[in-house]
C-alpha atoms as a PDB file:
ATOM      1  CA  UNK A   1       0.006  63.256 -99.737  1.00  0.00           C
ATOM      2  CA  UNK A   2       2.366  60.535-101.106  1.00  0.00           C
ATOM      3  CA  UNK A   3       4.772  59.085 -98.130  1.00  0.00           C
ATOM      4  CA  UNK A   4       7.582  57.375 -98.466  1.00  0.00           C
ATOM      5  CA  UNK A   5       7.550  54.150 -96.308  1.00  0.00           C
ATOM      6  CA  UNK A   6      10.992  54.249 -95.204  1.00  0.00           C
ATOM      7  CA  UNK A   7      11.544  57.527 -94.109  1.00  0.00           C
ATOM      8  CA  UNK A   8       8.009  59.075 -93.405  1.00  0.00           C
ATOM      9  CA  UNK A   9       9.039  61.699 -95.353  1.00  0.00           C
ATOM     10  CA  UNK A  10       7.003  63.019 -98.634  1.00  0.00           C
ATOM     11  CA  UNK A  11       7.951  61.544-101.690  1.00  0.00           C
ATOM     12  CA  UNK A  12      10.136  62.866-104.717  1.00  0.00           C
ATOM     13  CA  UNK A  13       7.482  63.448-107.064  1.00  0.00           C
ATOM     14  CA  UNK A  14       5.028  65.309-104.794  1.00  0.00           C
ATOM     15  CA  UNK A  15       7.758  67.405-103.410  1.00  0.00           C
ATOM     16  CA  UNK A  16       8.442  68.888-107.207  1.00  0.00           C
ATOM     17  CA  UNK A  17       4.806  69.391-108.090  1.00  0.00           C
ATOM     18  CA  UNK A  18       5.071  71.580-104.453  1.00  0.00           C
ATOM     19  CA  UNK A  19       8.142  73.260-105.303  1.00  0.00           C
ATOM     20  CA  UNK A  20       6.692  73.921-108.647  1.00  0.00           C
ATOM     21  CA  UNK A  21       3.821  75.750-106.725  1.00  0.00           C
ATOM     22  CA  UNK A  22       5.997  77.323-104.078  1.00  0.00           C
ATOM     23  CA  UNK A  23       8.238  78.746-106.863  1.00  0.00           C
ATOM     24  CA  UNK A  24       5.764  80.624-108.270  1.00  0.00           C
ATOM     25  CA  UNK A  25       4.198  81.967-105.417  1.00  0.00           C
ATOM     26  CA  UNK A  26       7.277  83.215-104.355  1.00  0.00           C
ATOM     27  CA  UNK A  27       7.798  85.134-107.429  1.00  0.00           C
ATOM     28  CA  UNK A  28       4.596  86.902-107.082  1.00  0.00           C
ATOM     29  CA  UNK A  29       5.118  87.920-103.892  1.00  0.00           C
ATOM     30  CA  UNK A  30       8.753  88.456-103.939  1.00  0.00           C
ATOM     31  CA  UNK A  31       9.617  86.379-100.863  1.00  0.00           C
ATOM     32  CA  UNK A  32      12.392  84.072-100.277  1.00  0.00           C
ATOM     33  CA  UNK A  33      12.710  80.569-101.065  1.00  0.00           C
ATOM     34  CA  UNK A  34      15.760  78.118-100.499  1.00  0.00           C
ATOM     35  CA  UNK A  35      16.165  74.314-101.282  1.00  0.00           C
ATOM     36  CA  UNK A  36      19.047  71.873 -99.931  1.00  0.00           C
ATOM     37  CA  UNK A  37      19.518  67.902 -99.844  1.00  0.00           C
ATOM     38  CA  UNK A  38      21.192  66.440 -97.354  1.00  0.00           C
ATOM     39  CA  UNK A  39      23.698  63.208 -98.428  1.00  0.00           C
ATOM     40  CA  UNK A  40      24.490  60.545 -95.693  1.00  0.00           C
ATOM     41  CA  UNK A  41      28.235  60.465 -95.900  1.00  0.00           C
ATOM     42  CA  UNK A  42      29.789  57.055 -96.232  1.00  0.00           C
ATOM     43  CA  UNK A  43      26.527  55.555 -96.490  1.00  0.00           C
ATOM     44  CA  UNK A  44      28.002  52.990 -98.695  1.00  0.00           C
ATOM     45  CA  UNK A  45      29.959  51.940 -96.158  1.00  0.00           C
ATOM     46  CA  UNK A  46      27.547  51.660 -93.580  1.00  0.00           C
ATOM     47  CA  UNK A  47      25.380  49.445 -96.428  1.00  0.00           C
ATOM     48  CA  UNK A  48      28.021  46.903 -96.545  1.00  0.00           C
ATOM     49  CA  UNK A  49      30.038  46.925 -93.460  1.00  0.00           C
ATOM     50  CA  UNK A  50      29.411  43.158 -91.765  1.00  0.00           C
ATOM     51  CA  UNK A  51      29.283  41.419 -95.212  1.00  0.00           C
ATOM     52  CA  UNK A  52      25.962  40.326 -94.095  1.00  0.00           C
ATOM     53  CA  UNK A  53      23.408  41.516 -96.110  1.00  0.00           C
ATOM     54  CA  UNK A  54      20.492  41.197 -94.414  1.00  0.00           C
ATOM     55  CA  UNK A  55      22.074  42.934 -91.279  1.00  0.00           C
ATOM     56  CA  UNK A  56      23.370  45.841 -93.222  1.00  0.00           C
ATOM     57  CA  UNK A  57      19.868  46.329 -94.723  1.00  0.00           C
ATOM     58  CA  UNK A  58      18.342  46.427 -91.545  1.00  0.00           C
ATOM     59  CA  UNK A  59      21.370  48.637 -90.044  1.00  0.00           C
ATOM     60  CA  UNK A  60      20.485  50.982 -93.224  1.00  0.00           C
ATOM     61  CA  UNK A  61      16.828  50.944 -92.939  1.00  0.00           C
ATOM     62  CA  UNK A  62      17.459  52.204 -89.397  1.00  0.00           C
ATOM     63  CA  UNK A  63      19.677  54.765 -90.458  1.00  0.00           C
ATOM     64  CA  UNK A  64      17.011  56.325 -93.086  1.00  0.00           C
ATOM     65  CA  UNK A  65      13.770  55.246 -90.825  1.00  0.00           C
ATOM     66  CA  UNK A  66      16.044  57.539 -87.761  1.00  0.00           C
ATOM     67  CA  UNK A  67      17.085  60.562 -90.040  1.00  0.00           C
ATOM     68  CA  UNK A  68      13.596  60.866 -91.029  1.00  0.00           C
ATOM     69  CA  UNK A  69      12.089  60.826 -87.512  1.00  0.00           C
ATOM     70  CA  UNK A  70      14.622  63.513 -86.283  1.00  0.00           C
ATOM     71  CA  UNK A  71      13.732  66.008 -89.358  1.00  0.00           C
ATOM     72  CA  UNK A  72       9.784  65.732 -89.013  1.00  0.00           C
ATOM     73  CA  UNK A  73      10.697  66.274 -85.236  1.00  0.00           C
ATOM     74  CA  UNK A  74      12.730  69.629 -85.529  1.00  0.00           C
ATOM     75  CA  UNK A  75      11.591  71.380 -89.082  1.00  0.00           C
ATOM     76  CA  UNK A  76       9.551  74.156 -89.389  1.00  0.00           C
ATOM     77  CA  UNK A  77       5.684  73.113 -90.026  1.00  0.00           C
ATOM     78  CA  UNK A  78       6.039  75.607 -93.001  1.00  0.00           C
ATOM     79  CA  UNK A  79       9.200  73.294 -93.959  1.00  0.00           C
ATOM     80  CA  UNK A  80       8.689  70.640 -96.817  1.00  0.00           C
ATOM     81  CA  UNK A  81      11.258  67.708 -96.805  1.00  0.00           C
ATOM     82  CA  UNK A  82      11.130  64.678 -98.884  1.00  0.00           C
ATOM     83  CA  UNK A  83      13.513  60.774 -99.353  1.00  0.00           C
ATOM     84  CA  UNK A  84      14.726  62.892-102.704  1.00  0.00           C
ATOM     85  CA  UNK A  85      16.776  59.722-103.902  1.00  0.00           C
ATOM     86  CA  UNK A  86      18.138  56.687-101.889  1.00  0.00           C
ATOM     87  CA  UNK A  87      20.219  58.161 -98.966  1.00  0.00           C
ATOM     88  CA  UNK A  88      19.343  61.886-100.051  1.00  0.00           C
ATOM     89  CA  UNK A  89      17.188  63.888 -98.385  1.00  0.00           C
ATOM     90  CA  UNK A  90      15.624  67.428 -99.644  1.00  0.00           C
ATOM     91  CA  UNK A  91      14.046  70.327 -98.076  1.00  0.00           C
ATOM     92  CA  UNK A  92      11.917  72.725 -99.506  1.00  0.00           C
ATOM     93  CA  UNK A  93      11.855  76.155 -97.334  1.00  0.00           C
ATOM     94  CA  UNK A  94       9.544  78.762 -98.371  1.00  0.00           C
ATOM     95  CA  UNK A  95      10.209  82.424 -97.262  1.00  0.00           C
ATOM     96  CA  UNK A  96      13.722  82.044 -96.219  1.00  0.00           C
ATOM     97  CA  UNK A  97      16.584  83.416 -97.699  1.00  0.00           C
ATOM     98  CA  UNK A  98      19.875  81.858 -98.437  1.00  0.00           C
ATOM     99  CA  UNK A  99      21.237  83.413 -94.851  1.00  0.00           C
ATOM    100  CA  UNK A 100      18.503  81.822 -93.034  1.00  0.00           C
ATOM    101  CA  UNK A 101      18.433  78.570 -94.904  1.00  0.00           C
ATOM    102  CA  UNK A 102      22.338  78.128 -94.345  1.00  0.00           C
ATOM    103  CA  UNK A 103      21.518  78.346 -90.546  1.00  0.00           C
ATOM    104  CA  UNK A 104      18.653  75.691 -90.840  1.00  0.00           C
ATOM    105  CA  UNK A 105      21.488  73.545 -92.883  1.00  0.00           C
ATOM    106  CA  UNK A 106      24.107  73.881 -90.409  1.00  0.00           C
ATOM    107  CA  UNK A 107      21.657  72.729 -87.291  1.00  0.00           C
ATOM    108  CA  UNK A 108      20.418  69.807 -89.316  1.00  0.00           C
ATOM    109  CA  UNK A 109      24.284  68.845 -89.789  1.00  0.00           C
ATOM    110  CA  UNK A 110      24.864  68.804 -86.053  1.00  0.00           C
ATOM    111  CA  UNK A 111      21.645  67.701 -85.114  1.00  0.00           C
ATOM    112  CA  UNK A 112      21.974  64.478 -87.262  1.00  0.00           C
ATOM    113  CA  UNK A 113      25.752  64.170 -85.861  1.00  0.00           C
ATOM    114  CA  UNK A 114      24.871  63.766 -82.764  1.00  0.00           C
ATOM    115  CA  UNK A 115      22.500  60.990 -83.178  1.00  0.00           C
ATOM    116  CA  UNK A 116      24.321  57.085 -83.352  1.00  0.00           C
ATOM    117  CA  UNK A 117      22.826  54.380 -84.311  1.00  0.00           C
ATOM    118  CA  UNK A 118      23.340  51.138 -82.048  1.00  0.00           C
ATOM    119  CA  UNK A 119      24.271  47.537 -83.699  1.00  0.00           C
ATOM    120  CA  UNK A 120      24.721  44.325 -82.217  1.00  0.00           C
ATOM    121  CA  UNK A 121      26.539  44.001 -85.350  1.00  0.00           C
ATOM    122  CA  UNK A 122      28.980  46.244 -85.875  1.00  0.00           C
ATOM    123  CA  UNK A 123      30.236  49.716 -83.489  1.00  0.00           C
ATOM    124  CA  UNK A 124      27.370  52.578 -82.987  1.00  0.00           C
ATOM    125  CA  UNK A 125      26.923  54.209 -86.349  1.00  0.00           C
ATOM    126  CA  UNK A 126      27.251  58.410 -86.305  1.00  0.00           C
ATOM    127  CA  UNK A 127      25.324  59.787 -88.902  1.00  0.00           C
ATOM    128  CA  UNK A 128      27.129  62.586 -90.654  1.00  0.00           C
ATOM    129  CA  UNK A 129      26.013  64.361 -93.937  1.00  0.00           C
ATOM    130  CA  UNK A 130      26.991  67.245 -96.783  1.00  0.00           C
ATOM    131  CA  UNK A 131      24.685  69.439 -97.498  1.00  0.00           C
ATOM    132  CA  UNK A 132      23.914  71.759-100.555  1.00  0.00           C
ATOM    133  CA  UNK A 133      22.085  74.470-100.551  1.00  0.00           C
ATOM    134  CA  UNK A 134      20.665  76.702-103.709  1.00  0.00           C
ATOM    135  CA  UNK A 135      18.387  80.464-102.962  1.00  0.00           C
ATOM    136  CA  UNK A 136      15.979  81.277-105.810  1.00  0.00           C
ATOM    137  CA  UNK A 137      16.972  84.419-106.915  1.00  0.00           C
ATOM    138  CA  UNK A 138      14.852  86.796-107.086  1.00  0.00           C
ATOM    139  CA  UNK A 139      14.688  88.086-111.166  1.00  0.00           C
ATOM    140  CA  UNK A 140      15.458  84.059-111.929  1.00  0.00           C
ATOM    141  CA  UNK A 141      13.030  82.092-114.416  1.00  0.00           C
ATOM    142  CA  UNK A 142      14.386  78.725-112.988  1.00  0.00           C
ATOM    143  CA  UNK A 143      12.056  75.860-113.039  1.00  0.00           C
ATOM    144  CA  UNK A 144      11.884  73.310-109.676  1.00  0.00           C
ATOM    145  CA  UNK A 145      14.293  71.408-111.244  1.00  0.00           C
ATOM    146  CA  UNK A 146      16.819  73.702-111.993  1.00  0.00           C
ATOM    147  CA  UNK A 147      16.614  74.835-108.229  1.00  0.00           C
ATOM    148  CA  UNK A 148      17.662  71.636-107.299  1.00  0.00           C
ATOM    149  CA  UNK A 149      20.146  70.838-109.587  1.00  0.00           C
ATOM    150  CA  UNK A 150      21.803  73.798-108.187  1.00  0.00           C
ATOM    151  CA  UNK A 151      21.500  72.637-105.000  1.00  0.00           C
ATOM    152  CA  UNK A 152      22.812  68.957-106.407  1.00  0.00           C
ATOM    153  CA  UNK A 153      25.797  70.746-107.915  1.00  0.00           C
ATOM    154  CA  UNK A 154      27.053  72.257-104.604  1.00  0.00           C
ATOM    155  CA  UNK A 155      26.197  69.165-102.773  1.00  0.00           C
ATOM    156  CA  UNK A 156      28.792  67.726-104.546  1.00  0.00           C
ATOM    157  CA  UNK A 157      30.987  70.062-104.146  1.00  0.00           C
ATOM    158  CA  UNK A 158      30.565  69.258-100.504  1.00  0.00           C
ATOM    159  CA  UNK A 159      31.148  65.660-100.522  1.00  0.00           C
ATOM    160  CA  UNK A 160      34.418  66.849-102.725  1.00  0.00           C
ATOM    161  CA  UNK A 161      35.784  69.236-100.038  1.00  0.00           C
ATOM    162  CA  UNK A 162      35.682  66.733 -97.713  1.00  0.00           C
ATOM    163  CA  UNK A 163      31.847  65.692 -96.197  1.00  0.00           C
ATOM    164  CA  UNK A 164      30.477  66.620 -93.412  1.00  0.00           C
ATOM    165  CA  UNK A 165      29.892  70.614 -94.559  1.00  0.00           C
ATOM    166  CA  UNK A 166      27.463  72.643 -96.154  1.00  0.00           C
ATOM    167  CA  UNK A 167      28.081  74.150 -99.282  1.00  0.00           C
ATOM    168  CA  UNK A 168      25.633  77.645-100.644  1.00  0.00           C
ATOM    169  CA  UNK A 169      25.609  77.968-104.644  1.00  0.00           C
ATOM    170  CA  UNK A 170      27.521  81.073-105.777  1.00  0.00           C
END
């Protein structure tokens, strides 16, 4: 099982080939499935805020190495969650429905919140995030990467309405 260094997390790639998997077994059982990425709002920010580059890094790398920790810590065993792109992080969770998988996304939001990062650099760092969340429906012939695009799309949206929310796909 591929991890990624930073994060302890899976990687990308080995989450999709599981999601592939997971996809269809939930089709031929008819359970529910539900995927979301989280997005570290004002990340960028964070990256460059001393103007020292090597000190951001590190304050980033803490950041990512942190979030990481605190989701092995508190998902469901059942739970899949992978460093999806740079400061995005996605979950895989099989038999859930959209209902319960909004709840999981809302207590990741606040659990994350709460956490601050300390810097000799720069003020304590609060980690806040968007979230989007997409449900496989059940008649859907989606692939894995459709799933998540949905979930992509409403991330967006998120990060649009003004951070620091969870947004469902319609």
């Amino acid at each position: 099982m591929p991890i990624d260094t930073m994060t302890g997390l899976n990687t990308r790639h080995y989450f999709m080939n599981i999601l592939e998997k997971e996809i269809a077994r939930a089709r031929r059982y008819g359970i529910a499935l539900s995927v979301f990425i989280i997005d570290i709002d004002y990340f960028g920010k964070v990256d460059s805020s001393s103007g020292h580059e090597h000190r951001d890094q590190i304050l980033s790398e803490r950041i990512l190495s942190e979030i990481g920790r605190v989701i092995k810590k508190n998902m469901r065993k059942s739970d899949m969650a992978c460093r999806y792109a740079s400061q995005q992080i996605a979950f895989l969770l099989p038999n859930s429905s959209e209902d319960n998988a909004r709840m999981a996304c809302e207590r990741f939001r606040r659990l994350l919140h709460k956490y601050r990062i300390e810097s000799h650099a720069s003020p304590p760092v609060h980690i806040i995030v968007s979230i989007g969340l997409a449900a496989l429906s059940p008649d859907s012939k989606e692939a894995a990467i459709d799933l998540v695009a949905k979930a992509y799309q409403v991330l967006q949206q998120a990060k649009k309405s003004g951070k620091n929310r969870v947004e469902g796909y319609k």
